[in-house]
N, C-alpha and C. Protein backbone atom coordinates (compact mmCIF):
# COMPACT_ATOMS: atom_id res chain seq x y z
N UNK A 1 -24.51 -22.78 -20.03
CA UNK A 1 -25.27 -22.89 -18.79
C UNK A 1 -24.52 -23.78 -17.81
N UNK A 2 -24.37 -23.33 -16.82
CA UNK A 2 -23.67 -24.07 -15.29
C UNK A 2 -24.62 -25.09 -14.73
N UNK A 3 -23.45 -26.61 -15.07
CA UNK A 3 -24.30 -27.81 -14.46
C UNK A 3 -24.10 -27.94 -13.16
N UNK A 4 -24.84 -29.22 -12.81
CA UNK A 4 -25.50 -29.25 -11.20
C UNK A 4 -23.93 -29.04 -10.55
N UNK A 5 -22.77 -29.79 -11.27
CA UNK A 5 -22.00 -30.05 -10.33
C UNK A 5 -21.03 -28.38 -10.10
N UNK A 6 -20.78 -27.65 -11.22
CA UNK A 6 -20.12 -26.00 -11.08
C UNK A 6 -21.01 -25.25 -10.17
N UNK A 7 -22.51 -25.50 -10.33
CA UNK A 7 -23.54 -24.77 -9.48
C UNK A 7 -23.24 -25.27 -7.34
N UNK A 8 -22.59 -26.16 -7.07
CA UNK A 8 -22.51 -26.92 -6.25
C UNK A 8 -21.10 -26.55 -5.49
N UNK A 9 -20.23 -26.31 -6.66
CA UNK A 9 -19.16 -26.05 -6.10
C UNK A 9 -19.45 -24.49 -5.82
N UNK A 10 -19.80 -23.46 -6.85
CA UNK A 10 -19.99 -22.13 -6.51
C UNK A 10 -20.78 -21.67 -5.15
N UNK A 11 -21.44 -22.85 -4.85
CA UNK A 11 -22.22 -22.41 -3.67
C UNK A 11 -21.61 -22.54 -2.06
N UNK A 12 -20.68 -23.87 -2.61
CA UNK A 12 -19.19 -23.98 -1.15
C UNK A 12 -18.46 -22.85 -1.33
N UNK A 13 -17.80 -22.72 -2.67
CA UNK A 13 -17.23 -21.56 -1.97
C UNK A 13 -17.61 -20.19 -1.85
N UNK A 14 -19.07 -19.71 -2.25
CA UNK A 14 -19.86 -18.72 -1.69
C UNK A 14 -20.18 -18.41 0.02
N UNK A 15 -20.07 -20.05 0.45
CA UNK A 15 -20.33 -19.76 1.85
C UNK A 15 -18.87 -20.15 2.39
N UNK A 16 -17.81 -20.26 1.48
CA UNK A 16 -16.47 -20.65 2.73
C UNK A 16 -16.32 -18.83 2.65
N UNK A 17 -16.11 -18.39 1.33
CA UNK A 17 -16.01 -16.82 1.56
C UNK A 17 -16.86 -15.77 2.09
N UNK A 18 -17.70 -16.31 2.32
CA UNK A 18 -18.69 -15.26 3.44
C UNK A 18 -18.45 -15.53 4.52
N UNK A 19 -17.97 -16.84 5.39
CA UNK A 19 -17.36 -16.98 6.41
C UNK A 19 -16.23 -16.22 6.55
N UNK A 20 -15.30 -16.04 5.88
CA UNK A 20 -14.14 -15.11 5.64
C UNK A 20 -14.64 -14.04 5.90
N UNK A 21 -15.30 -13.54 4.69
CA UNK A 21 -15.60 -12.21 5.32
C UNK A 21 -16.56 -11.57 6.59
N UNK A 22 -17.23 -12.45 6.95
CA UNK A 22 -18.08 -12.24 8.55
C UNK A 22 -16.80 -12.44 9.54
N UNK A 23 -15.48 -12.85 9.15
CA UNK A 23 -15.03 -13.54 10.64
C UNK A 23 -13.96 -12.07 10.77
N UNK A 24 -13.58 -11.44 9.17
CA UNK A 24 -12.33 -10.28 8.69
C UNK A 24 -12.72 -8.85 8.62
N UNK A 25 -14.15 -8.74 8.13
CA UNK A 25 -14.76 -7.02 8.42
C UNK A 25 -15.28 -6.43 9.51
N UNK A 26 -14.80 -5.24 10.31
CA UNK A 26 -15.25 -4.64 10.65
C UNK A 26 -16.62 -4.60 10.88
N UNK A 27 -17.59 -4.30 9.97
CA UNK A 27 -19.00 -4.19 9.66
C UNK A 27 -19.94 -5.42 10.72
N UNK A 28 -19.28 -6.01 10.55
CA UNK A 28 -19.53 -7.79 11.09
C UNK A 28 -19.26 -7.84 12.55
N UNK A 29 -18.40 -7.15 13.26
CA UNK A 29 -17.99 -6.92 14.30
C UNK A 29 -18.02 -5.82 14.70
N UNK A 30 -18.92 -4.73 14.56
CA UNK A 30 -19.29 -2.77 15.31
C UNK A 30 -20.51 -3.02 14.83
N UNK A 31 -21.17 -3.62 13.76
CA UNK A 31 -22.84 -3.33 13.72
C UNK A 31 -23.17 -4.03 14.73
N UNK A 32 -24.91 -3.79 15.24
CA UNK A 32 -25.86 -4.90 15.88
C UNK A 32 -26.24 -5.48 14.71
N UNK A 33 -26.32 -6.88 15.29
CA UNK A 33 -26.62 -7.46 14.16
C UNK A 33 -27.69 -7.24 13.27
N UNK A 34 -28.91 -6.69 13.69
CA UNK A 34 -30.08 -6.06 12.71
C UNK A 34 -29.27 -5.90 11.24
N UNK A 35 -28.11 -4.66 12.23
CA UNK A 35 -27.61 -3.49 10.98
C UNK A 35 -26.58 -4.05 10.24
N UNK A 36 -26.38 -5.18 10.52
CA UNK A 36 -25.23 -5.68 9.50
C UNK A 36 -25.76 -6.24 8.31
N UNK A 37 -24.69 -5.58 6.88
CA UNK A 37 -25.42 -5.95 5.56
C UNK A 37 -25.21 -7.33 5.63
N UNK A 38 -26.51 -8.17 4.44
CA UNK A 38 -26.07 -9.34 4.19
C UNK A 38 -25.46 -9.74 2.94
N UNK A 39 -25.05 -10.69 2.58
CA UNK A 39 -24.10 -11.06 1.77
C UNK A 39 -24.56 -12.32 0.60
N UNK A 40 -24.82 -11.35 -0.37
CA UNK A 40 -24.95 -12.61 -1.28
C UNK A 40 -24.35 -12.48 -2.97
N UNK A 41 -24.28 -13.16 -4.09
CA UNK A 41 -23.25 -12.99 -4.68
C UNK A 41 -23.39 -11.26 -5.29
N UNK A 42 -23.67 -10.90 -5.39
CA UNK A 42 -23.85 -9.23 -6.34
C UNK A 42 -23.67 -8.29 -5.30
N UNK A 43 -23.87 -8.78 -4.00
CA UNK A 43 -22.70 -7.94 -2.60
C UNK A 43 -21.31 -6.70 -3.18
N UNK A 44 -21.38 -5.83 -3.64
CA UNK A 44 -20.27 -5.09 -4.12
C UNK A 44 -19.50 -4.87 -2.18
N UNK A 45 -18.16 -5.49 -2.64
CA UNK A 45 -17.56 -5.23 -1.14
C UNK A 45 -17.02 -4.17 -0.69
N UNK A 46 -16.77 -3.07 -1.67
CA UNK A 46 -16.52 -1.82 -1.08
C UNK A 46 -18.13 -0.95 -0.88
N UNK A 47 -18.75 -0.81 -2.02
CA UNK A 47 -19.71 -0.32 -1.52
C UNK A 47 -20.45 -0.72 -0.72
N UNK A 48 -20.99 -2.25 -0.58
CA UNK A 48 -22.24 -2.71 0.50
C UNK A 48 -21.49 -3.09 1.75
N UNK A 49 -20.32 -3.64 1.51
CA UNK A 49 -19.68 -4.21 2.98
C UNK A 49 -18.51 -3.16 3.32
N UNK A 50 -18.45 -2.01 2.98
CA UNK A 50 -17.54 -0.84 3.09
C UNK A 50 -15.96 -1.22 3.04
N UNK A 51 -15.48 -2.13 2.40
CA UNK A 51 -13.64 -3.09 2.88
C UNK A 51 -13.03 -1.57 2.12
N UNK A 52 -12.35 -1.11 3.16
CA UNK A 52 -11.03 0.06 2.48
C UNK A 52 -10.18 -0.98 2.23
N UNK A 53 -8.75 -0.18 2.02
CA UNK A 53 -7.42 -0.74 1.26
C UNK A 53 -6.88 -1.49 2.02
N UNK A 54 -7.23 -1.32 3.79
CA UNK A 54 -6.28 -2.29 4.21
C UNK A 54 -7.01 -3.72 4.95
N UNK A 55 -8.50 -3.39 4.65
CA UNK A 55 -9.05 -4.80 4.74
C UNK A 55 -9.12 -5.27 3.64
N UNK A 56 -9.04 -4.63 2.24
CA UNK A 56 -8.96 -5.62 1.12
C UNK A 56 -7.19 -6.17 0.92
N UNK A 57 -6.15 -5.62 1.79
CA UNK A 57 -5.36 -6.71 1.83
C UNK A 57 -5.12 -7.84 2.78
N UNK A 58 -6.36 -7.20 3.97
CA UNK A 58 -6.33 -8.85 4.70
C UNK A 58 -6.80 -9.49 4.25
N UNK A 59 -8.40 -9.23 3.86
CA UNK A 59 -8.95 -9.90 3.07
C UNK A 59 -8.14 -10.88 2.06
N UNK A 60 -7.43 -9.99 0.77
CA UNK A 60 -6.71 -11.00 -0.03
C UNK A 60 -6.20 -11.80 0.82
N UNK A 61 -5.13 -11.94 2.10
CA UNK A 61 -4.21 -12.90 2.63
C UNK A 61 -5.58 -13.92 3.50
N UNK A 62 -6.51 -13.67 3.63
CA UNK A 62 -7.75 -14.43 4.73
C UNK A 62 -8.15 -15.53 2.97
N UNK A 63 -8.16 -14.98 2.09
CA UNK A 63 -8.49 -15.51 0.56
C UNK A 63 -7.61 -16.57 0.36
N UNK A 64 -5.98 -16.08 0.11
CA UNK A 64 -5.18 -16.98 -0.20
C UNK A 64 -5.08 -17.82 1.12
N UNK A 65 -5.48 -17.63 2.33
CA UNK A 65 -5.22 -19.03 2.96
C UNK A 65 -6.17 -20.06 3.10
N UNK A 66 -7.25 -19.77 3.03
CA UNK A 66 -8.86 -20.33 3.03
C UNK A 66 -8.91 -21.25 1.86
N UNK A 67 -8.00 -20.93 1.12
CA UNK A 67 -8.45 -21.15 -0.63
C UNK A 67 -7.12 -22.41 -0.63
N UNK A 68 -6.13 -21.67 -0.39
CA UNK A 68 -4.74 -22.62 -1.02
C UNK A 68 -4.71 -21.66 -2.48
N UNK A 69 -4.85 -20.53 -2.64
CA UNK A 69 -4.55 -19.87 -3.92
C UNK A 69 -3.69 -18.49 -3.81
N UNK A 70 -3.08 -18.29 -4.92
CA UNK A 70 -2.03 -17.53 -4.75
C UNK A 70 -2.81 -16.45 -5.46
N UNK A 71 -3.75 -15.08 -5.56
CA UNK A 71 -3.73 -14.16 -6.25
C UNK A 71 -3.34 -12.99 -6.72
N UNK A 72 -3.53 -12.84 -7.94
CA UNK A 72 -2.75 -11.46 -8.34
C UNK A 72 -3.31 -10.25 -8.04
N UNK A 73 -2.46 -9.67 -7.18
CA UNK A 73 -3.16 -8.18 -6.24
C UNK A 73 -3.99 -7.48 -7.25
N UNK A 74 -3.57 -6.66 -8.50
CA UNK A 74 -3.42 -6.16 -9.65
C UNK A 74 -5.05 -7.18 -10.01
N UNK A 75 -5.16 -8.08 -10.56
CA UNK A 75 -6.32 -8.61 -11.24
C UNK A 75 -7.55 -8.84 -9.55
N UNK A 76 -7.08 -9.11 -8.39
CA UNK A 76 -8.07 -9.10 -7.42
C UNK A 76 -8.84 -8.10 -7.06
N UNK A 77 -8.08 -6.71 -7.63
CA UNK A 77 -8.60 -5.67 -7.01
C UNK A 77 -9.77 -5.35 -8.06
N UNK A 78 -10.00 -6.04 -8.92
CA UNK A 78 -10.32 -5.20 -9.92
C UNK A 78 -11.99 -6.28 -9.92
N UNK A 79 -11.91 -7.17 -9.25
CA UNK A 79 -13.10 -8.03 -8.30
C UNK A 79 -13.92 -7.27 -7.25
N UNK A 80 -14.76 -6.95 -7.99
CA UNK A 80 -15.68 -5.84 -6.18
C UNK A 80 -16.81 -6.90 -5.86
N UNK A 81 -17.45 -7.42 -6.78
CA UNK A 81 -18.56 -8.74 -6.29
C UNK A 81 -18.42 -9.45 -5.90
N UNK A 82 -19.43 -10.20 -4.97
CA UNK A 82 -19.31 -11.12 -4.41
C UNK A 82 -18.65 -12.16 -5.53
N UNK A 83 -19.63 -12.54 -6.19
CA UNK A 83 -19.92 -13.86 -7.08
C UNK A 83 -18.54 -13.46 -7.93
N UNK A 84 -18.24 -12.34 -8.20
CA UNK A 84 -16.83 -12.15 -9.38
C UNK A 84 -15.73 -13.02 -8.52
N UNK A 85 -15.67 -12.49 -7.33
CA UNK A 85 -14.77 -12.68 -6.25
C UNK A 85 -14.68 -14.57 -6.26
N UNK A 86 -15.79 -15.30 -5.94
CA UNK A 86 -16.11 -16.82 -6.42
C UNK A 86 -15.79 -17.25 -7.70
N UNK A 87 -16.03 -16.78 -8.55
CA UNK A 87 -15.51 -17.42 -9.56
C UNK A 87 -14.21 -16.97 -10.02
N UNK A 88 -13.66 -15.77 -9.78
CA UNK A 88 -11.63 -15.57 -9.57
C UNK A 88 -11.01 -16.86 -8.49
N UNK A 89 -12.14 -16.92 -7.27
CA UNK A 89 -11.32 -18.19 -6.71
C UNK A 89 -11.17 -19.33 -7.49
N UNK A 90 -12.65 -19.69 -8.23
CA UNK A 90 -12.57 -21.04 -8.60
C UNK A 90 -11.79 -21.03 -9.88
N UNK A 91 -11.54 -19.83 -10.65
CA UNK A 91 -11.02 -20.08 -11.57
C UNK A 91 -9.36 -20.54 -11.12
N UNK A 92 -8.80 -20.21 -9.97
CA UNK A 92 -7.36 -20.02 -9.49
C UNK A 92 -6.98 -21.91 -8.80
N UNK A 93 -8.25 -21.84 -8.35
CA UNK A 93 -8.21 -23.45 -7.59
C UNK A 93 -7.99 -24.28 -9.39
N UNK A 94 -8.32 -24.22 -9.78
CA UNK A 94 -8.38 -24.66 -11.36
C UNK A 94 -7.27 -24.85 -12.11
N UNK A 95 -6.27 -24.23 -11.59
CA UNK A 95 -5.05 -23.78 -12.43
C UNK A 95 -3.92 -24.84 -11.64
């Protein structure tokens, strides 16, 4: 079970990466805002936030600079959740 302080950190970087992604998708910038999905960890980003191939490589580079982490294209892609996506960061900040 995740103590106060992992629960604390998962939640910074839940909202540094939703900032990322509100400031990097499309979706975020052509919806009215009504129609824009919201974002919380079980968010699948291709299906709910629609990211094709070449926003999931800005995305990765908007990731590795936000973060200070270097990820592996190959193991990132294979991250579609929100919360998977958070804890691949935190596991990388870790290392």
């Amino acid at each position: 079970m995740p103590n106060e302080n992992e629960d604390q950190l998962r939640k910074e970087v839940f909202e540094r990466l939703k900032r990322v992604l509100m400031d990097l998708l499309r979706v975020f910038h052509e919806e009215a805002p009504e129609n824009q999905p919201t974002i919380e960890m079980d968010t699948d980003v291709v299906h709910d936030l629609g990211v094709d191939s070449i926003e999931t490589l800005d995305l990765m580079n908007a990731i590795e600079e936000e973060f200070k982490i270097n990820p592996n294209l190959s193991e990132a892609n294979t991250k579609r959740k929100v919360g998977q996506i958070v804890d691949y960061i935190i596991e990388l900040s870790n290392k």
